[in-house]
C-alpha atoms as a PDB file:
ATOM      1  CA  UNK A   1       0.000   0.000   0.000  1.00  0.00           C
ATOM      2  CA  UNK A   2       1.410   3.628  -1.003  1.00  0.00           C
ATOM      3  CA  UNK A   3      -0.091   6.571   0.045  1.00  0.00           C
ATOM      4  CA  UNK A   4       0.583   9.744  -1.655  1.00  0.00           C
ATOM      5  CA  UNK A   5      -0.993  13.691  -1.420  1.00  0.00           C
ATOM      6  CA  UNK A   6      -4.545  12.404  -0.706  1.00  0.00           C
ATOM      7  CA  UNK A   7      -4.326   9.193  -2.661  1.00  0.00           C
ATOM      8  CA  UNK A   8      -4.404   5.526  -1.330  1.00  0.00           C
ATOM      9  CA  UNK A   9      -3.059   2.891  -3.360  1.00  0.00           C
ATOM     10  CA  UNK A  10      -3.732  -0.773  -2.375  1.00  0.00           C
ATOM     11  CA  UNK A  11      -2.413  -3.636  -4.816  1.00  0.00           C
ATOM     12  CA  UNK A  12      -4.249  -6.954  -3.911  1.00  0.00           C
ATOM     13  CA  UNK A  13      -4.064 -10.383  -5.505  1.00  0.00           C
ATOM     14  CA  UNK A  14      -6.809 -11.753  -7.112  1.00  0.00           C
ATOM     15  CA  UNK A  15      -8.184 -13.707  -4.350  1.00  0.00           C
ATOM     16  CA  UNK A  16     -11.334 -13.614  -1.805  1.00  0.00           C
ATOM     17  CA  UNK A  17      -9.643 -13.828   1.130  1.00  0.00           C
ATOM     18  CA  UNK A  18      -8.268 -10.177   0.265  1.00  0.00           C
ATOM     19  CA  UNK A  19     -11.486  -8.577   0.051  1.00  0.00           C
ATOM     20  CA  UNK A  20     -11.401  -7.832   3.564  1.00  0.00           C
ATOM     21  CA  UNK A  21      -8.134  -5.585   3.213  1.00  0.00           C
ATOM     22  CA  UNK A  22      -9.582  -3.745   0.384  1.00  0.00           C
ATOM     23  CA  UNK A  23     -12.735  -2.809   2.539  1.00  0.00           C
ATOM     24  CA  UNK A  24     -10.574  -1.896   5.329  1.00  0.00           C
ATOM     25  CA  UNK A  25      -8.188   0.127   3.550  1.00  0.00           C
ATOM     26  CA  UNK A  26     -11.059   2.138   1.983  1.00  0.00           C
ATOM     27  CA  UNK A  27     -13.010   2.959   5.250  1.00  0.00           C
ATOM     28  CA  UNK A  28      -9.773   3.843   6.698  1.00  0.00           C
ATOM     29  CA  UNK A  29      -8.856   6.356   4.029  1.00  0.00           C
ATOM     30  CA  UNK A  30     -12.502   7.364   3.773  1.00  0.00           C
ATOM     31  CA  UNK A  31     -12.216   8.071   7.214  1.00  0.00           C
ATOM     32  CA  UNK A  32      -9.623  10.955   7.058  1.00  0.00           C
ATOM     33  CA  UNK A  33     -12.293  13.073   5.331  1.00  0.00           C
ATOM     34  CA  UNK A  34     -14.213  14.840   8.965  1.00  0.00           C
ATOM     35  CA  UNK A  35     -17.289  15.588   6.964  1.00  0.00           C
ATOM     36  CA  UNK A  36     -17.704  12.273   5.852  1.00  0.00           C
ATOM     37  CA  UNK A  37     -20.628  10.431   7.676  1.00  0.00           C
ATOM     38  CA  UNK A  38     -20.128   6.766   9.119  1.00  0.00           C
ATOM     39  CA  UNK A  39     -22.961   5.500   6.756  1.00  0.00           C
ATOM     40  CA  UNK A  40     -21.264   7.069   3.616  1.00  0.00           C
ATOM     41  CA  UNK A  41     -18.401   4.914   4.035  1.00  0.00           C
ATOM     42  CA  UNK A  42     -20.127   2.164   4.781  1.00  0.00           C
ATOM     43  CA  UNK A  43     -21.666   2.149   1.323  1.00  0.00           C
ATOM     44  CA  UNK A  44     -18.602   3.008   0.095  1.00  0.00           C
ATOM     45  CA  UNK A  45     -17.263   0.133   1.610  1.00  0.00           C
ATOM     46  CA  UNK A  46     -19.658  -2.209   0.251  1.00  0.00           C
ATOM     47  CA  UNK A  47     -19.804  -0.931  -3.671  1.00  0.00           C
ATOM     48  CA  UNK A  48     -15.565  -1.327  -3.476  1.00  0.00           C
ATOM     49  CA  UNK A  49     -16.568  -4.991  -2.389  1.00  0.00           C
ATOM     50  CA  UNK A  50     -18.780  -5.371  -5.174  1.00  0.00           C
ATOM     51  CA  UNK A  51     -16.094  -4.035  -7.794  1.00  0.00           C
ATOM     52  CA  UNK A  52     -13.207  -5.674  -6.236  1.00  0.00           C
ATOM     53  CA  UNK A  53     -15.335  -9.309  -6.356  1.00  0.00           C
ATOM     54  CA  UNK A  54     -15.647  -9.043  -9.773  1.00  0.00           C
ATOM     55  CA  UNK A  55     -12.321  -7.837 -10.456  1.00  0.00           C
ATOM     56  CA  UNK A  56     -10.636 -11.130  -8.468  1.00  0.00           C
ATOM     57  CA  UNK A  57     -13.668 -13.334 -10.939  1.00  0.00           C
ATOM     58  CA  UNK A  58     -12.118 -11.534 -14.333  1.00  0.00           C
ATOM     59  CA  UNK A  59      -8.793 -12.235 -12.943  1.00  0.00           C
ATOM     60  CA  UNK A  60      -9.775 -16.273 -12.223  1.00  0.00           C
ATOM     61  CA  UNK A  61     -11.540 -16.303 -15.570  1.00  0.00           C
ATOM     62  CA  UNK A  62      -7.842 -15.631 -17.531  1.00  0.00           C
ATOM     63  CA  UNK A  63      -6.564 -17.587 -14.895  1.00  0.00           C
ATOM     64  CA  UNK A  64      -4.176 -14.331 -13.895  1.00  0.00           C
ATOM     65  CA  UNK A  65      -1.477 -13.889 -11.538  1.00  0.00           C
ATOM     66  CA  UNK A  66      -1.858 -10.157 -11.885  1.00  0.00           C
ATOM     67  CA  UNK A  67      -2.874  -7.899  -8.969  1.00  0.00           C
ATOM     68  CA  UNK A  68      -5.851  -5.881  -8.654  1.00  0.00           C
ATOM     69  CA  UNK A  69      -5.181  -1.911  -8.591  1.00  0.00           C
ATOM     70  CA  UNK A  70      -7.653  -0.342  -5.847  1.00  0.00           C
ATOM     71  CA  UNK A  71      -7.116   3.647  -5.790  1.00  0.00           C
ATOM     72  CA  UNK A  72      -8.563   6.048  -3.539  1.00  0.00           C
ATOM     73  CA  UNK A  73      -8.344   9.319  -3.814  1.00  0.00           C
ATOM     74  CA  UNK A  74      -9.488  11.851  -1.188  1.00  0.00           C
ATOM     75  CA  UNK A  75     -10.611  15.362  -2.184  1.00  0.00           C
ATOM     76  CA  UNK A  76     -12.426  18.327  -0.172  1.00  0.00           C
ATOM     77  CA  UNK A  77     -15.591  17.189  -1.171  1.00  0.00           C
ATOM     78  CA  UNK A  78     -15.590  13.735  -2.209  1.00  0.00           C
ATOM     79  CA  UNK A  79     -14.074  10.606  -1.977  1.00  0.00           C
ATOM     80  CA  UNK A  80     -12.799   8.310  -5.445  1.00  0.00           C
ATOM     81  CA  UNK A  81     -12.188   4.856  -5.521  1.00  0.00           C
ATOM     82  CA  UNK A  82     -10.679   3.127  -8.594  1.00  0.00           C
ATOM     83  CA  UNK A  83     -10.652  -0.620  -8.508  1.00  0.00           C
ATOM     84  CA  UNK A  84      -8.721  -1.630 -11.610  1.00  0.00           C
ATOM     85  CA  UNK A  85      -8.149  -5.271 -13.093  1.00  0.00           C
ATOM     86  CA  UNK A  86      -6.497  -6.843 -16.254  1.00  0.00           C
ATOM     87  CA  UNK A  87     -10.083  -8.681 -17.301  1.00  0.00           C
ATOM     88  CA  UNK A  88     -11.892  -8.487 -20.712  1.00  0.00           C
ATOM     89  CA  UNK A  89     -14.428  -6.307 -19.498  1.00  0.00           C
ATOM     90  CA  UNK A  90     -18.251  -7.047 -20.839  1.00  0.00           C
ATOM     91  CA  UNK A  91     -20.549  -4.827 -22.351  1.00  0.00           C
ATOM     92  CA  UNK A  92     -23.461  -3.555 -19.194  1.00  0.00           C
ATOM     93  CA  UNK A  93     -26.223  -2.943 -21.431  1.00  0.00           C
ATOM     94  CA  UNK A  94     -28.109  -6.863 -22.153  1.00  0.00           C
ATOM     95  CA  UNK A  95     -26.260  -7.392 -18.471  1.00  0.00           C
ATOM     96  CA  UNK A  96     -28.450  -4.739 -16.928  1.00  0.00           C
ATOM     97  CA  UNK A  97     -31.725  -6.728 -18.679  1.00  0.00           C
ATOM     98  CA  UNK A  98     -30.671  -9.724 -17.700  1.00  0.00           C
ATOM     99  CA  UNK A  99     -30.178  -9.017 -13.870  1.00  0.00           C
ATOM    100  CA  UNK A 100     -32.873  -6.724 -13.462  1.00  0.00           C
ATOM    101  CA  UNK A 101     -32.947  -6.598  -9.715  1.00  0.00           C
ATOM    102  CA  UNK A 102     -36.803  -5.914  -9.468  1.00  0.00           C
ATOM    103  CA  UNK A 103     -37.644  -8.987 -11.857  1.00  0.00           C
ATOM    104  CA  UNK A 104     -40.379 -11.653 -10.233  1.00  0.00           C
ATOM    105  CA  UNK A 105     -37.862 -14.449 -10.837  1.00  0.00           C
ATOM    106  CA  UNK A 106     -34.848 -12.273  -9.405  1.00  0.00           C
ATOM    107  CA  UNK A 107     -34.141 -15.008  -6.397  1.00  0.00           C
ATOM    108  CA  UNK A 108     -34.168 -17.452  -9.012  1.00  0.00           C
ATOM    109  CA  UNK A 109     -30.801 -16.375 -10.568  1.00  0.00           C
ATOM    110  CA  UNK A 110     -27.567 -16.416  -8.022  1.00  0.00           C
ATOM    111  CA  UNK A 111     -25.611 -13.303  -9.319  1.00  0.00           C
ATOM    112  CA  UNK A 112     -25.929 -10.007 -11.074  1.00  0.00           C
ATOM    113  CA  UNK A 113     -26.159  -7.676  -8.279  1.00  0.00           C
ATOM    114  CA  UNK A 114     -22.698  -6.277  -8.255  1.00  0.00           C
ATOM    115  CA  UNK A 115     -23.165  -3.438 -10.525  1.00  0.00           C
ATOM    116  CA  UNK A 116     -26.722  -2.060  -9.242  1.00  0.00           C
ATOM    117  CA  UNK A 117     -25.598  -2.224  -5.984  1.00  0.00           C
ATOM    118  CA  UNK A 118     -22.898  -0.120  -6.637  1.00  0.00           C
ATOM    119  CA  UNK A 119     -24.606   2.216  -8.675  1.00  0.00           C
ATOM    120  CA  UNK A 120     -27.474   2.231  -5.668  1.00  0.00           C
ATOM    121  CA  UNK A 121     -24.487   3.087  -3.127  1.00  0.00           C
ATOM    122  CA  UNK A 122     -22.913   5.006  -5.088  1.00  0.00           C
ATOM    123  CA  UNK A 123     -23.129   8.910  -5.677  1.00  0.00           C
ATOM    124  CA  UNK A 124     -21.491   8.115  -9.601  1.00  0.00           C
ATOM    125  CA  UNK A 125     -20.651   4.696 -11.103  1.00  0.00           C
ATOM    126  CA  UNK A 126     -18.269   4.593 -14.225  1.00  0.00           C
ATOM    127  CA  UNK A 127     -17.007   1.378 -16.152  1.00  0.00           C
ATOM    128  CA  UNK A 128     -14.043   1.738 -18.230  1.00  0.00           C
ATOM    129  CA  UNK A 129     -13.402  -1.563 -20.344  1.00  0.00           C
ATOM    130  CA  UNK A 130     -10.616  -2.423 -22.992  1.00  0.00           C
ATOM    131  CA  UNK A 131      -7.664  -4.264 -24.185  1.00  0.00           C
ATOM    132  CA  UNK A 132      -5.829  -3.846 -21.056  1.00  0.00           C
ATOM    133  CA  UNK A 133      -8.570  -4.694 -18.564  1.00  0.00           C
ATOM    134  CA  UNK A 134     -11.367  -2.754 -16.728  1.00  0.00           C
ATOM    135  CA  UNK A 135     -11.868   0.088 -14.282  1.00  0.00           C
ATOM    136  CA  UNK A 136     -14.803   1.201 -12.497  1.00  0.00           C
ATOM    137  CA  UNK A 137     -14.793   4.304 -10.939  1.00  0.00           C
ATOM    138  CA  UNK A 138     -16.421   4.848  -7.917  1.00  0.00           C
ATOM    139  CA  UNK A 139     -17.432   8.289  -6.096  1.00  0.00           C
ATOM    140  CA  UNK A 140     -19.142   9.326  -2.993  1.00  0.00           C
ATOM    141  CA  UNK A 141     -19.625  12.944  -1.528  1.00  0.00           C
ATOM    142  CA  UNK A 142     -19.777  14.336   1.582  1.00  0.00           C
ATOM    143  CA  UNK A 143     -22.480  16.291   2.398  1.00  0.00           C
ATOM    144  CA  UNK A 144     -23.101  19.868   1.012  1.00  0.00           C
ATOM    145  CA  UNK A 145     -20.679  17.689  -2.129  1.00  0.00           C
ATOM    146  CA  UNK A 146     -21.584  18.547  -5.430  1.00  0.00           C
ATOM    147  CA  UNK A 147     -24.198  15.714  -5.785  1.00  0.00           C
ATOM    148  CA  UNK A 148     -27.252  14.734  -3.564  1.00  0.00           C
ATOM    149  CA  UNK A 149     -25.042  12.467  -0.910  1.00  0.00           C
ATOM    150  CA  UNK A 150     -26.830  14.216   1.633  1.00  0.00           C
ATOM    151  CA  UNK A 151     -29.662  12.956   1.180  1.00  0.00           C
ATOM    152  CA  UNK A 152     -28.990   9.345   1.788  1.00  0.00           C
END
């Protein structure tokens, strides 16, 4: 772990038993930020466990010794967390049909949470995907932050 002018950055590999670390390390650097309300980081804390699950299930899909990248990055107003991996990435849009979380047969099917969850928790969701792997990019503000965090 290297931290660096208000940025955390955690290098993990690809394994579940890790996933504890990465929610750790994330609270703790969330926690820095005084404005920051326990529940926030909570949230936070869960959506980097989403991300960073499916991260470690790209990396055992290509069977990858590579580590996962998680980034945090603290700013007046907001808090930034990159989880990066070295998987194919997918394209969201049939995904998001498929797992439509308020489906009748939704307990039928065992996965495809991950990436409504986040984008429940939170404040702005992105999903980078290419040649060299996938990023999502994950932001929550403190309150009076530039989007409606204060609220939840």
């Amino acid at each position: 772990m290297r931290a660096d002018r208000g940025e955390v950055i955690l290098e993990i590999p690809a394994r579940a038993d890790y996933l504890v670390v990465a929610r750790q390390v994330v609270a703790a650097a969330a926690s820095v930020e005084p404005t920051m309300r326990d529940e926030r980081i909570d949230d936070l804390r869960v959506a980097v466990s989403e991300a960073t699950t499916n991260a470690i299930e790209a990396h055992a899909d290509l069977s990858s010794d590579e580590r996962i990248v998680i980034r945090c990055n603290l700013a007046d107003d907001r808090i930034e967390v990159e989880v990066i991996d070295r998987g194919p990435g997918f394209d969201e849009a049939p995904a998001a049909e498929v797992h439509d979380p308020t489906h009748p047969d939704r307990l039928e099917w065992e996965r495809g949470l991950g990436i409504p969850l986040m984008r429940e928790l939170a404040d702005e969701t992105e999903i980078r995907s290419g040649e060299g792997g996938t990023a999502v990019r994950l932001t929550v503000y403190a309150p009076g932050g530039r989007r409606g965090s204060a609220e939840r």
